[in-house]
N, C-alpha and C. Protein backbone atom coordinates (compact mmCIF):
# COMPACT_ATOMS: atom_id res chain seq x y z
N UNK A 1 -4.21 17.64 -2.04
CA UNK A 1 -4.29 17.01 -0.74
C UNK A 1 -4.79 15.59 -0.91
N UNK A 2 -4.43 15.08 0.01
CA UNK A 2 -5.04 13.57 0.15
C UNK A 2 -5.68 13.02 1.10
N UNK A 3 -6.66 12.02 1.55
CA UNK A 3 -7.53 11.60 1.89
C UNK A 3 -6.88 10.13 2.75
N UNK A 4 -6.61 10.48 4.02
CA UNK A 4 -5.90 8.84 4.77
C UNK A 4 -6.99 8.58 5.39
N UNK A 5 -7.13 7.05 5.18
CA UNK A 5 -7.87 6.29 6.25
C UNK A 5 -7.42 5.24 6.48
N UNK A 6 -7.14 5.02 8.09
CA UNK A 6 -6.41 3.90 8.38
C UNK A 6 -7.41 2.96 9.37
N UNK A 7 -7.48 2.37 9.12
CA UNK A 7 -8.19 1.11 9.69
C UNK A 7 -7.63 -0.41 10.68
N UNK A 8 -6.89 -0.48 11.61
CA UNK A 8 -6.77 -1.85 12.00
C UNK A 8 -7.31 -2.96 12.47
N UNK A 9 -6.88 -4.16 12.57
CA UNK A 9 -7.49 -4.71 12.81
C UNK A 9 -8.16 -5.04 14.09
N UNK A 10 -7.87 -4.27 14.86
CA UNK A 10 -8.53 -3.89 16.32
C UNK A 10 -10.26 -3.02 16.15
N UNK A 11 -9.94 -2.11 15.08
CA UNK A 11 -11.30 -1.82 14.69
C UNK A 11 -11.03 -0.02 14.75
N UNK A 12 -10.08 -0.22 15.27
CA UNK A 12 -9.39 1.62 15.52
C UNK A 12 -9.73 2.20 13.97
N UNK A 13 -10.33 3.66 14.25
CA UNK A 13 -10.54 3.91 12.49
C UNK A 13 -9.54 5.73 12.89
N UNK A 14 -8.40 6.00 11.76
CA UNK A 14 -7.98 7.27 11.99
C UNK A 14 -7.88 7.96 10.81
N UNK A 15 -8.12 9.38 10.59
CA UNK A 15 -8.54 9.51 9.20
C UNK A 15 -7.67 10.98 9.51
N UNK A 16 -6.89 11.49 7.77
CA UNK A 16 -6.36 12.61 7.95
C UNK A 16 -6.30 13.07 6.48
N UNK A 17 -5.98 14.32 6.56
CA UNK A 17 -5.72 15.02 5.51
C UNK A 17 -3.85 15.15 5.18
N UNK A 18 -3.55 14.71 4.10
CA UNK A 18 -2.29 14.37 4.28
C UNK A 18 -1.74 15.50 3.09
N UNK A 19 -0.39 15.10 2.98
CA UNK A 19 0.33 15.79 1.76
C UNK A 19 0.95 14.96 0.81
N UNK A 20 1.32 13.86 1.80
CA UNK A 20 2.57 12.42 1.59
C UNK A 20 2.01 11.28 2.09
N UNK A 21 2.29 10.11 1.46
CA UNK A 21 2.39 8.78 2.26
C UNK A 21 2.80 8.14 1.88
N UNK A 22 3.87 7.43 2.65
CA UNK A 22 5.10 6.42 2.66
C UNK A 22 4.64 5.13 2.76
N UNK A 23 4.81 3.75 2.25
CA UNK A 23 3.92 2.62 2.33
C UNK A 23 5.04 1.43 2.26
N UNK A 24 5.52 0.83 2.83
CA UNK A 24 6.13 -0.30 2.91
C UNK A 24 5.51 -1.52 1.96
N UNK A 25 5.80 -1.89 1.12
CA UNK A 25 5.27 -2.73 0.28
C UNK A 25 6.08 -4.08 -0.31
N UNK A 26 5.48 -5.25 -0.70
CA UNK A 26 6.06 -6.01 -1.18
C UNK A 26 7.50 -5.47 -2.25
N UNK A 27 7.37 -4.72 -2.95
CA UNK A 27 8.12 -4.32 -4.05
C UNK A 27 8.97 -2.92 -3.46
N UNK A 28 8.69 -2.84 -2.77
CA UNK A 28 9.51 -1.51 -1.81
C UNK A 28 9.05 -0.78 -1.44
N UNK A 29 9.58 0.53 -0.92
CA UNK A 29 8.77 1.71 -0.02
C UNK A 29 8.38 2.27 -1.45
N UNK A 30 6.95 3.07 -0.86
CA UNK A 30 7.12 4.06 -2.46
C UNK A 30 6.42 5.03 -1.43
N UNK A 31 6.37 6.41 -2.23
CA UNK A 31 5.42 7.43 -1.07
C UNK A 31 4.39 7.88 -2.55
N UNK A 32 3.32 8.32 -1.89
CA UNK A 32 2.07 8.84 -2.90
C UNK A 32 2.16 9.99 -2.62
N UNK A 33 2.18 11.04 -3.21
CA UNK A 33 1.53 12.12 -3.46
C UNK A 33 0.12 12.63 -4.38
N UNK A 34 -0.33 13.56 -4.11
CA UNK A 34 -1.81 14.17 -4.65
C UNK A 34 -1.63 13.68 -6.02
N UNK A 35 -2.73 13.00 -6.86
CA UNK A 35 -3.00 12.81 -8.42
C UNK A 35 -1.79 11.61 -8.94
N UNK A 36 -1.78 10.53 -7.86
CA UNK A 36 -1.19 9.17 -7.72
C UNK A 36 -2.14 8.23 -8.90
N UNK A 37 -1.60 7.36 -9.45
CA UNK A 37 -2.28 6.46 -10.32
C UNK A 37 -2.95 5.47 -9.32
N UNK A 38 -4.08 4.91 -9.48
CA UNK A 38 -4.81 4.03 -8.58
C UNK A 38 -4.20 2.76 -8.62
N UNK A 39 -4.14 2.09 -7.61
CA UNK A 39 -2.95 0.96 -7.39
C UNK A 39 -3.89 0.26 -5.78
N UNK A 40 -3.71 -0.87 -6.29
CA UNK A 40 -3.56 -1.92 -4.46
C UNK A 40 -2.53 -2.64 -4.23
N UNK A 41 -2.41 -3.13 -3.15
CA UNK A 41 -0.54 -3.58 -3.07
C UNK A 41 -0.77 -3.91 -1.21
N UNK A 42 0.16 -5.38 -1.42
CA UNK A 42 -0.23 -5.39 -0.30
C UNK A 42 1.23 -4.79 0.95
N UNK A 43 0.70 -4.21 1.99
CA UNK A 43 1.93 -3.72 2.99
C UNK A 43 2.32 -4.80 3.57
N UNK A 44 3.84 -4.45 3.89
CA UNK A 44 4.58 -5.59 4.70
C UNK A 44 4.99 -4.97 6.25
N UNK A 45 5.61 -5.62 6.98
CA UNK A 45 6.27 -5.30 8.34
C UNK A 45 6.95 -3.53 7.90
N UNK A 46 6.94 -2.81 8.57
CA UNK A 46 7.67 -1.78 8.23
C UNK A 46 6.91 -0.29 9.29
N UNK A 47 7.13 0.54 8.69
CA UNK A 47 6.98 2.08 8.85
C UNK A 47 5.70 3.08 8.04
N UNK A 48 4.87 3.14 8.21
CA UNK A 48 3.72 4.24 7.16
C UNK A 48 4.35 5.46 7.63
N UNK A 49 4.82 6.41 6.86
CA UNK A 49 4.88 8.08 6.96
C UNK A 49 3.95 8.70 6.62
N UNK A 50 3.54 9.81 7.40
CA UNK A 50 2.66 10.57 6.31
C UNK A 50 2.90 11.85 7.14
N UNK A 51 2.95 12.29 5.90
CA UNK A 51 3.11 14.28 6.43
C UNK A 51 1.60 14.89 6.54
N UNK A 52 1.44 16.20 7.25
CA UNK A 52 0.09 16.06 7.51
C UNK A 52 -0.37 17.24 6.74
N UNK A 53 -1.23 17.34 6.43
CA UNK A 53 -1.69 19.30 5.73
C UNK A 53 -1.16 20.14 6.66
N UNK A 54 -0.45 20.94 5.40
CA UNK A 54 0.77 21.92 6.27
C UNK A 54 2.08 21.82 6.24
N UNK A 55 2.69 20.67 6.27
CA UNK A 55 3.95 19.63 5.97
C UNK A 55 4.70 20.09 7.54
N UNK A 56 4.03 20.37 8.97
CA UNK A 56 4.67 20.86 9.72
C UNK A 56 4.68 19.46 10.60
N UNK A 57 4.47 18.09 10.66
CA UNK A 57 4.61 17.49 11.19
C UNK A 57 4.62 16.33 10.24
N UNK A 58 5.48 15.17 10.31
CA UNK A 58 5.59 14.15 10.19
C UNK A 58 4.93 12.63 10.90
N UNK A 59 4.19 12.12 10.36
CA UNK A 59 3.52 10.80 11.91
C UNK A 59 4.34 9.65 11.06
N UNK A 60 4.46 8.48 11.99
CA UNK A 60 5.21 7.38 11.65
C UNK A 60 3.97 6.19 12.30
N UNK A 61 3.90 5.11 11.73
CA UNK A 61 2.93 4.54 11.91
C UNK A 61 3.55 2.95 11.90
N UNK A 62 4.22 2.33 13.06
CA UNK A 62 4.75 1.09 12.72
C UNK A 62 3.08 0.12 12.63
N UNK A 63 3.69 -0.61 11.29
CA UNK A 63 2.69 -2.15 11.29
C UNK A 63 3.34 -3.55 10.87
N UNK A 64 2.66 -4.05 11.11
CA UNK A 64 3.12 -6.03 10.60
C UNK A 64 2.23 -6.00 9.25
N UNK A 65 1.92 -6.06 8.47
CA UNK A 65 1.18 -5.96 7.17
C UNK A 65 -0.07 -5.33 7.28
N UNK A 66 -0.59 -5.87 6.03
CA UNK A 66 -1.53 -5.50 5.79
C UNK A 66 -2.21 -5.39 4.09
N UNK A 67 -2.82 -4.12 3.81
CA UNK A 67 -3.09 -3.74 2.10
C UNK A 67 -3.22 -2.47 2.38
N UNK A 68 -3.07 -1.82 0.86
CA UNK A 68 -3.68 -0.45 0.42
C UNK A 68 -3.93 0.25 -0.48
N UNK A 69 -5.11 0.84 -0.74
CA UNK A 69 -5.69 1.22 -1.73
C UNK A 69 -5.80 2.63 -2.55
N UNK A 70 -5.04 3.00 -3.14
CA UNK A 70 -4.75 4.30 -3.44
C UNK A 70 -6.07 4.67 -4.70
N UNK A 71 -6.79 5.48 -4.89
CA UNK A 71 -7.80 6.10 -5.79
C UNK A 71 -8.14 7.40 -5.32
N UNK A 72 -8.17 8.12 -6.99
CA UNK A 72 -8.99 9.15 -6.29
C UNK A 72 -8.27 10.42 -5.41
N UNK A 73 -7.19 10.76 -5.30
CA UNK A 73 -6.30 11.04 -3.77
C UNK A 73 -7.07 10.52 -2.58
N UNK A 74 -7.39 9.20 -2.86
CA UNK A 74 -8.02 9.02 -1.66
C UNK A 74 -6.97 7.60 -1.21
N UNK A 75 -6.46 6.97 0.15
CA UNK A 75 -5.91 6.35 1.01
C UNK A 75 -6.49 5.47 1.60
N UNK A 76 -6.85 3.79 1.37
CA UNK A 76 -7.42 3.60 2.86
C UNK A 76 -6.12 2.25 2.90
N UNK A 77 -5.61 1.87 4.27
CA UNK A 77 -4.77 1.10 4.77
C UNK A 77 -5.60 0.53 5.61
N UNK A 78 -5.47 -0.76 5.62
CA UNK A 78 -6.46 -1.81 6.59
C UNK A 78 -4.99 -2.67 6.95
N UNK A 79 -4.63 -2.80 8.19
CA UNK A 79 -3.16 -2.96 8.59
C UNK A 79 -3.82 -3.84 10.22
N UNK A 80 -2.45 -4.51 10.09
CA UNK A 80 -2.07 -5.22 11.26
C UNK A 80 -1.40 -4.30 12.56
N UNK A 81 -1.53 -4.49 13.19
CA UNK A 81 -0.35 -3.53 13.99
C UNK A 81 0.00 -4.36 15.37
């Protein structure tokens, strides 16, 4: 499992237990799954997916950039929206 925390710049903080996450990035979409190599990268205009524990729902998360920090199965996105 994995560890999302999303942060904007409004100050909104939303945090989940995920399975997946989809990340719009300079270099392309990539999605993380559990025991991901630790990476930062910054997000562009696009779509965040993330499936939730359970895989019975899908969330879609439009933003204008941002960054994100993968460690750990842990997630945090500090995003524009």
């Amino acid at each position: 499992m994995l560890n999302l925390s999303i942060i904007e710049e409004s100050g909104k903080y939303t945090s989940a237990e995920v399975e997946s996450v989809t990340i719009p990035s300079v270099k392309g979409r990539f999605t993380v799954f559990p025991n991901h190599a630790p990476i930062m990268c910054v997000v562009v205009p696009g779509e965040v997916q993330y499936v939730k524990k359970g895989g019975d729902s899908k969330e879609r998360y439009s933003v204008r950039g941002g960054v994100a920090r993968i460690e750990n199965n842990n997630i945090m996105l500090c995003l524009e929206q």
